[in-house]
N, C-alpha and C. Protein backbone atom coordinates (compact mmCIF):
# COMPACT_ATOMS: atom_id res chain seq x y z
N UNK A 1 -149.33 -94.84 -147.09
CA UNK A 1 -149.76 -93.83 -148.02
C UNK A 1 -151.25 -94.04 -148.31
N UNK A 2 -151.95 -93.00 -148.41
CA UNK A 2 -152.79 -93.02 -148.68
C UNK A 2 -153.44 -93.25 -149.89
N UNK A 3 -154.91 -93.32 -150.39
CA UNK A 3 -155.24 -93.34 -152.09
C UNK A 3 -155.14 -91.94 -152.56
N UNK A 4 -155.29 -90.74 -151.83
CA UNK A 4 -155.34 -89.53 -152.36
C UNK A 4 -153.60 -89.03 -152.11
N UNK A 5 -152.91 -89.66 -151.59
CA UNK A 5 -151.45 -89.37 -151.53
C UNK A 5 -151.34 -90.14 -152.81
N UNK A 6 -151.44 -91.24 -153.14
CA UNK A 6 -150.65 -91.56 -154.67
C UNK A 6 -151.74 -90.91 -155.89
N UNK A 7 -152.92 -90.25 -155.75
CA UNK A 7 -153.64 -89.77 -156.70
C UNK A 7 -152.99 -88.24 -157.07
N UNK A 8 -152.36 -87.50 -156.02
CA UNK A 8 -152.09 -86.38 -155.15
C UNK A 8 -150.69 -86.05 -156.56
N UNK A 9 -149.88 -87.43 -156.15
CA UNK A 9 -148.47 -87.79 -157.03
C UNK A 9 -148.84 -87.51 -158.30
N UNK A 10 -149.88 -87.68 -159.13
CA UNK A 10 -149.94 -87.96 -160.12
C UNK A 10 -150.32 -86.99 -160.76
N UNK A 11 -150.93 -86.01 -160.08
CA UNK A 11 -151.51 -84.58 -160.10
C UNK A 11 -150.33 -83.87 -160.74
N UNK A 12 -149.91 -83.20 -161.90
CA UNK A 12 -148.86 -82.34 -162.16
C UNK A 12 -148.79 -81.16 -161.11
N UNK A 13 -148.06 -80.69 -160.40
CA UNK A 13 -147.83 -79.05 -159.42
C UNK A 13 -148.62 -79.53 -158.65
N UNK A 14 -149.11 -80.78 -158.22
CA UNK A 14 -149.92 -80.54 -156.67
C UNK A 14 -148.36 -81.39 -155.34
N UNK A 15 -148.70 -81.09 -154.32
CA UNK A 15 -147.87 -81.18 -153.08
C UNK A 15 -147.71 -82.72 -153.25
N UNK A 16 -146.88 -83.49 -152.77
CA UNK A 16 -146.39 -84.81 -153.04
C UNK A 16 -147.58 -85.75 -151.70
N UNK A 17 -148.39 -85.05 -151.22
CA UNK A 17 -149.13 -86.17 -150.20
C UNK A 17 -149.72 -85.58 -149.31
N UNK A 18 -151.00 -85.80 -148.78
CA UNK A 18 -151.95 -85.10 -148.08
C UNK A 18 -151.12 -84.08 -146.91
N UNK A 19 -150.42 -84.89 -146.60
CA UNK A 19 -150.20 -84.39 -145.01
C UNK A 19 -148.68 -82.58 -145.53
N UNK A 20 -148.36 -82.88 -146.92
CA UNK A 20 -147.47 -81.44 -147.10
C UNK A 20 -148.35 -80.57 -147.58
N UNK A 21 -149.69 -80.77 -148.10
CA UNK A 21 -150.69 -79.84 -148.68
C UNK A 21 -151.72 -79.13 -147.48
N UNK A 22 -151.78 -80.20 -146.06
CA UNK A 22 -152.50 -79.65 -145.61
C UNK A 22 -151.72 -78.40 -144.76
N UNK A 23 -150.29 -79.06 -144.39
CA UNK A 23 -149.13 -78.11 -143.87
C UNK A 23 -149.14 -76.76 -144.57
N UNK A 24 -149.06 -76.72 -145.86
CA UNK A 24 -148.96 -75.64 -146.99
C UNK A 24 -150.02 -74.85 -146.47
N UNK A 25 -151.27 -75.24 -146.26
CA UNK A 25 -152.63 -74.44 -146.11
C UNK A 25 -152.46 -74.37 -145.19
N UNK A 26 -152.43 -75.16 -143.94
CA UNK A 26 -152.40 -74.52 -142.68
C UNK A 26 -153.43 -75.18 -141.63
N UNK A 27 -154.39 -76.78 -142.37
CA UNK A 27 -155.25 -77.16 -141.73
C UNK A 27 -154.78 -78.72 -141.53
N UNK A 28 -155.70 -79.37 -141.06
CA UNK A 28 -155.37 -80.74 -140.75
C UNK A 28 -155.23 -81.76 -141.60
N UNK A 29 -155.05 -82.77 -141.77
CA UNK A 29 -154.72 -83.38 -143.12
C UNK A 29 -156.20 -84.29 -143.38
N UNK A 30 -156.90 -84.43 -142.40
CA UNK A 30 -158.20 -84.99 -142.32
C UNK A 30 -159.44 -84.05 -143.46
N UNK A 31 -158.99 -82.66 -142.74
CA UNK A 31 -159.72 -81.80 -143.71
C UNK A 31 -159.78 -81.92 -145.36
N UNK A 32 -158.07 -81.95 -145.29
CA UNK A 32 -157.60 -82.14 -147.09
C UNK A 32 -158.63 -83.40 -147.47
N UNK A 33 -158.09 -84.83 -146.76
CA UNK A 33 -158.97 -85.58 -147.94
C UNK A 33 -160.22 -85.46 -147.81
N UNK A 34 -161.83 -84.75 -147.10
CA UNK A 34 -162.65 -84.40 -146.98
C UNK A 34 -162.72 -83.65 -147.92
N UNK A 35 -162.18 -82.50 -148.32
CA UNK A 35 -161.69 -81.43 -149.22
C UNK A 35 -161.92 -81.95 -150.66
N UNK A 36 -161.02 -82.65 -151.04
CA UNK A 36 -160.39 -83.22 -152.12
C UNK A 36 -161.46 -83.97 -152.64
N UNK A 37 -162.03 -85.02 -151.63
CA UNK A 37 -163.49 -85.88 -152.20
C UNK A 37 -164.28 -85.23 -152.28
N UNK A 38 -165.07 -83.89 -151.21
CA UNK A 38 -166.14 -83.37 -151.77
C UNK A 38 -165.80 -82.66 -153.31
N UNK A 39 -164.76 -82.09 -153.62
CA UNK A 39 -164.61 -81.38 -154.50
C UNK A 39 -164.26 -82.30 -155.71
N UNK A 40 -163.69 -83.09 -155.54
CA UNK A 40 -163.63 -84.16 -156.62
C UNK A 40 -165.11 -84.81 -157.28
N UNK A 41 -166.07 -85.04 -155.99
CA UNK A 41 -167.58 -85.82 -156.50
C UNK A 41 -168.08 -84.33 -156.93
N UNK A 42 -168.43 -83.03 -155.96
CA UNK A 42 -169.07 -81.51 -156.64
C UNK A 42 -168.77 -81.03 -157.91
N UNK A 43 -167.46 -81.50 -158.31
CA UNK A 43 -166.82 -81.00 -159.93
C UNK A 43 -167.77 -81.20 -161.26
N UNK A 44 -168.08 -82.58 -160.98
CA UNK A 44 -169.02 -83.45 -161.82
C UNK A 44 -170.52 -83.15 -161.45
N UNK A 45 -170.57 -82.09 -160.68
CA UNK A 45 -172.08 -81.76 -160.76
C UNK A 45 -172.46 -80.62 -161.61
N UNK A 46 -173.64 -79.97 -161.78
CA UNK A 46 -174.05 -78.48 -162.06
C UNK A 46 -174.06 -77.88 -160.77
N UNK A 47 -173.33 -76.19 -161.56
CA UNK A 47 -173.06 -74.94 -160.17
C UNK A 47 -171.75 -75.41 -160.12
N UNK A 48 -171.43 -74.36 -159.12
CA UNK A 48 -170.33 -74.08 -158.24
C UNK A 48 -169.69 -75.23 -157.97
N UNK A 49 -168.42 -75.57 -158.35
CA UNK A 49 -167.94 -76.90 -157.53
C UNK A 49 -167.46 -76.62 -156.09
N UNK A 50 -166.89 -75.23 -155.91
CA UNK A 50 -166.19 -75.36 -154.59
C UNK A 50 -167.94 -75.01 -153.58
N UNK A 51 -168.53 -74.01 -153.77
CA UNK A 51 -170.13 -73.66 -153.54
C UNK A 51 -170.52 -75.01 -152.75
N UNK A 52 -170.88 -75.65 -153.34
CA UNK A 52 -171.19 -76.93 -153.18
C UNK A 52 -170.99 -78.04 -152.99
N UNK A 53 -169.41 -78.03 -152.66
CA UNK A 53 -168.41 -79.01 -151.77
C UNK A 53 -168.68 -78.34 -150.45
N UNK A 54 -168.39 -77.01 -150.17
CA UNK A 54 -168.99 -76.27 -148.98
C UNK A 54 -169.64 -76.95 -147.96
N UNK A 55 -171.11 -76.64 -149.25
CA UNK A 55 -172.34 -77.17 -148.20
C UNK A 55 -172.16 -78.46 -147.86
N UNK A 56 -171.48 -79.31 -148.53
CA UNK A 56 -172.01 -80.61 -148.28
C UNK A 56 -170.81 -80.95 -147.39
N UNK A 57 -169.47 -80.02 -147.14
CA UNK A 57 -168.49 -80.28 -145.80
C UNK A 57 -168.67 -79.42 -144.54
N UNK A 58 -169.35 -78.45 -144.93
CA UNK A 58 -169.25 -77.47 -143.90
C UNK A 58 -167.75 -76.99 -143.67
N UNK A 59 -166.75 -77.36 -144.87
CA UNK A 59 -165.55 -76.19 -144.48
C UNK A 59 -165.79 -74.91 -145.54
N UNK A 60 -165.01 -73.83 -145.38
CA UNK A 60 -165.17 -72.68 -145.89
C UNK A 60 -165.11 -72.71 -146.79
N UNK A 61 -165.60 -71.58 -147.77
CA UNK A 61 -164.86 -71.59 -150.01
C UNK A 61 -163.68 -71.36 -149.70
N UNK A 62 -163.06 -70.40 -148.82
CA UNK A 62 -161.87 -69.76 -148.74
C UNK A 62 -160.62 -70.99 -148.64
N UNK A 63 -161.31 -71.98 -147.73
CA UNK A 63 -160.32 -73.37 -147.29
C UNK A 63 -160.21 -74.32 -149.14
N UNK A 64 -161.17 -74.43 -149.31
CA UNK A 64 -161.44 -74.94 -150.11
C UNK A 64 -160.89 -74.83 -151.58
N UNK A 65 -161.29 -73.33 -152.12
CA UNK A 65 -160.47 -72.57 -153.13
C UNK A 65 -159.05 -72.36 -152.80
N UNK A 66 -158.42 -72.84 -151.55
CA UNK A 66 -157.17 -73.06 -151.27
C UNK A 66 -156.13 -74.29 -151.88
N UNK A 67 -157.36 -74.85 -151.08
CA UNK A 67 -157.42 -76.82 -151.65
C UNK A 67 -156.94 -77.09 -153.38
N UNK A 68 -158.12 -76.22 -154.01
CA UNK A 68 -157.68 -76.18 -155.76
C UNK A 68 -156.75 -75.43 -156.42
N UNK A 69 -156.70 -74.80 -155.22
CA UNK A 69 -155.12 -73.87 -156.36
C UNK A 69 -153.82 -74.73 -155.85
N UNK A 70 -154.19 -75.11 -154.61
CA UNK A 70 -152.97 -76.02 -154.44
C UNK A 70 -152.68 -77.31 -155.37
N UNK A 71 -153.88 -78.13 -155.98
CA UNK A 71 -153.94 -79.17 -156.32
C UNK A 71 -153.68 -78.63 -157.95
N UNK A 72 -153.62 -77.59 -158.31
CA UNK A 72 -153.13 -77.33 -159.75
C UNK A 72 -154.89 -76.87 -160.62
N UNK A 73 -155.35 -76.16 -159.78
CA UNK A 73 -156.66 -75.53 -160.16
C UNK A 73 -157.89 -76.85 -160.32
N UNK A 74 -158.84 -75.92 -161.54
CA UNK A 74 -159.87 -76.71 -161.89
C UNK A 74 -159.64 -78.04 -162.46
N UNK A 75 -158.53 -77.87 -163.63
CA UNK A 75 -158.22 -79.13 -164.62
C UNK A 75 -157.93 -79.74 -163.90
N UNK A 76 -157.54 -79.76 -162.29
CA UNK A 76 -156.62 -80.87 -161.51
C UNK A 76 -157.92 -81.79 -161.29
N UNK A 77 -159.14 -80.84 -160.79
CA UNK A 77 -160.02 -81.06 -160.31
C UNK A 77 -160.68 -82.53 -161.37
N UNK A 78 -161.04 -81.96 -163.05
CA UNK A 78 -161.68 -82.92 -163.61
C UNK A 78 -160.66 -84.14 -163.88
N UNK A 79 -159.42 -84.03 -163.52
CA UNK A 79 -158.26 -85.49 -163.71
C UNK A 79 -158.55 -85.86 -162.33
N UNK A 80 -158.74 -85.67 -161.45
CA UNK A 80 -158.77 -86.04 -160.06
C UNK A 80 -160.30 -86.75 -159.92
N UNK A 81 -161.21 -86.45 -160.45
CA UNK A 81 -162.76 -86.70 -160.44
C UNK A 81 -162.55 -87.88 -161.59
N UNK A 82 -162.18 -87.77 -162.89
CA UNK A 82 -162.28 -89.28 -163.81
C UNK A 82 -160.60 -90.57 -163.20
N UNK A 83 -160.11 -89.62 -162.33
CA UNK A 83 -159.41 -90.99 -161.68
C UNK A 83 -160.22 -91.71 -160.77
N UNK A 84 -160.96 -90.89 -160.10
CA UNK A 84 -161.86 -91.47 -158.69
C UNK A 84 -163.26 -92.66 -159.61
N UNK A 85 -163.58 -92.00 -160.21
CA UNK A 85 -164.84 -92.84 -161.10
C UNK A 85 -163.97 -93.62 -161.94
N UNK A 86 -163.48 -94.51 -161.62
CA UNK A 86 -162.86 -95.64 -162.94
C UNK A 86 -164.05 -95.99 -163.67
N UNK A 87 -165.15 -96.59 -163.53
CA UNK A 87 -166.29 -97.25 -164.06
C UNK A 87 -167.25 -96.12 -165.15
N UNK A 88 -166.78 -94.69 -164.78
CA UNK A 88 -167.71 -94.14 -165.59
C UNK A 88 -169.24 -93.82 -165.57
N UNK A 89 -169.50 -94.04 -163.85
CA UNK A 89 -170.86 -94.19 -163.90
C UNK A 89 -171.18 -93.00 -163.49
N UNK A 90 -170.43 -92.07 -163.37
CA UNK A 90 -170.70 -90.95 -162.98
C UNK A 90 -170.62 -90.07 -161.03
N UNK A 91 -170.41 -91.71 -160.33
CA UNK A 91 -170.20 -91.54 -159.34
C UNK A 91 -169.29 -92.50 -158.68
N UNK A 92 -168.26 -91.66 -158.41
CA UNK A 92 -166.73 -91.95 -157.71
C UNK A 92 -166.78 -92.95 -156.42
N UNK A 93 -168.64 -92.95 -155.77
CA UNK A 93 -168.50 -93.48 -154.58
C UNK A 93 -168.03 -95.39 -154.47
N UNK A 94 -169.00 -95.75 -155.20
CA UNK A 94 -168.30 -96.98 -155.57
C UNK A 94 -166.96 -97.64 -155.88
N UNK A 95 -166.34 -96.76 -157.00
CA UNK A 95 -164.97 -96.82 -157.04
C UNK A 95 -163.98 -96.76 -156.17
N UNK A 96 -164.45 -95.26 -155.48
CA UNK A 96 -163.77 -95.72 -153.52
C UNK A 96 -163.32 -96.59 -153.24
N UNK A 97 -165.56 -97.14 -152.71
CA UNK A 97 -165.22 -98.05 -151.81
C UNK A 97 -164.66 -99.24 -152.19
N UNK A 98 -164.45 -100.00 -153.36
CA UNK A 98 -163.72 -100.94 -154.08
C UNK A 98 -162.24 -100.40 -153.94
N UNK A 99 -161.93 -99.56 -154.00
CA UNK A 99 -159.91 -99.47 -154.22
C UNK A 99 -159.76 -99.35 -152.38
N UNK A 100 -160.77 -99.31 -151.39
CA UNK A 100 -160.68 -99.25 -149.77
C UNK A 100 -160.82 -100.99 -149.97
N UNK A 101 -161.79 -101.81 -150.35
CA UNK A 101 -161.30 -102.88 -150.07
C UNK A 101 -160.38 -103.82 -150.21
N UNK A 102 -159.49 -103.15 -151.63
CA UNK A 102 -158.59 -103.92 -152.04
C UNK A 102 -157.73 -103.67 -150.68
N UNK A 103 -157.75 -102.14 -150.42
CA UNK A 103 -156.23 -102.03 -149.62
C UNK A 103 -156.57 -103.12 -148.35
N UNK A 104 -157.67 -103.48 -148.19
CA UNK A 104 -157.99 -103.95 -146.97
C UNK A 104 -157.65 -105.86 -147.28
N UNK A 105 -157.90 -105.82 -148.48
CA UNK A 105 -157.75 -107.41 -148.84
C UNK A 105 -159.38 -108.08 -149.10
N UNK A 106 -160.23 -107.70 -148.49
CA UNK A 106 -161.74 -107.75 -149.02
C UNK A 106 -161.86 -107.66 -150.46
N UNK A 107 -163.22 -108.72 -150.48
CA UNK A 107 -163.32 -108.83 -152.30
C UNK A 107 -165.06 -108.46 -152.12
């Protein structure tokens, strides 16, 4: 399982794990968590969150605004963005890569 499959779980009305959400939409499951992180780090910006997950994936709004209605809209979006940032610093990337090394056993 993945980190965005047990983040996914925790989501009220979103699909139980990457790979039934991307089925639901109709794309690859690679896309979803691409999806999910740009739109999770874009949420916490100014503008457009899906706009500007876009640019910075190069998948469509249409894929995308798919992505958030599946995941239980916007509010899924800002519970999904302060799970990813545990630390509060405003950026999720760190937090990542720390919950990737645990799974890995790296300190």
């Amino acid at each position: 399982m993945s980190i965005l499959d047990g983040i996914l779980k925790n989501i009220g009305g979103a699909p139980d794990d990457v790979a039934n959400l991307a089925k639901q939409i109709g794309i690859d499951p690679g896309m979803v968590e691409t999806a999910i992180s740009a739109l999770g780090r874009t949420h916490q910006l100014e503008g457009d969150t899906v706009e500007l997950a876009a640019e910075k994936t190069g998948l469509s709004p249409d894929i995308l605004n798919q992505v958030v209605s599946a995941i239980g809209g916007e509010g899924s979006l800002t519970h999904f963005a302060s799970m990813l940032d545990k630390d509060g610093d405003g950026s999720p990337v760190d937090d990542i890569m720390d919950m990737a090394k645990g799974l890995f056993g790296k300190s």
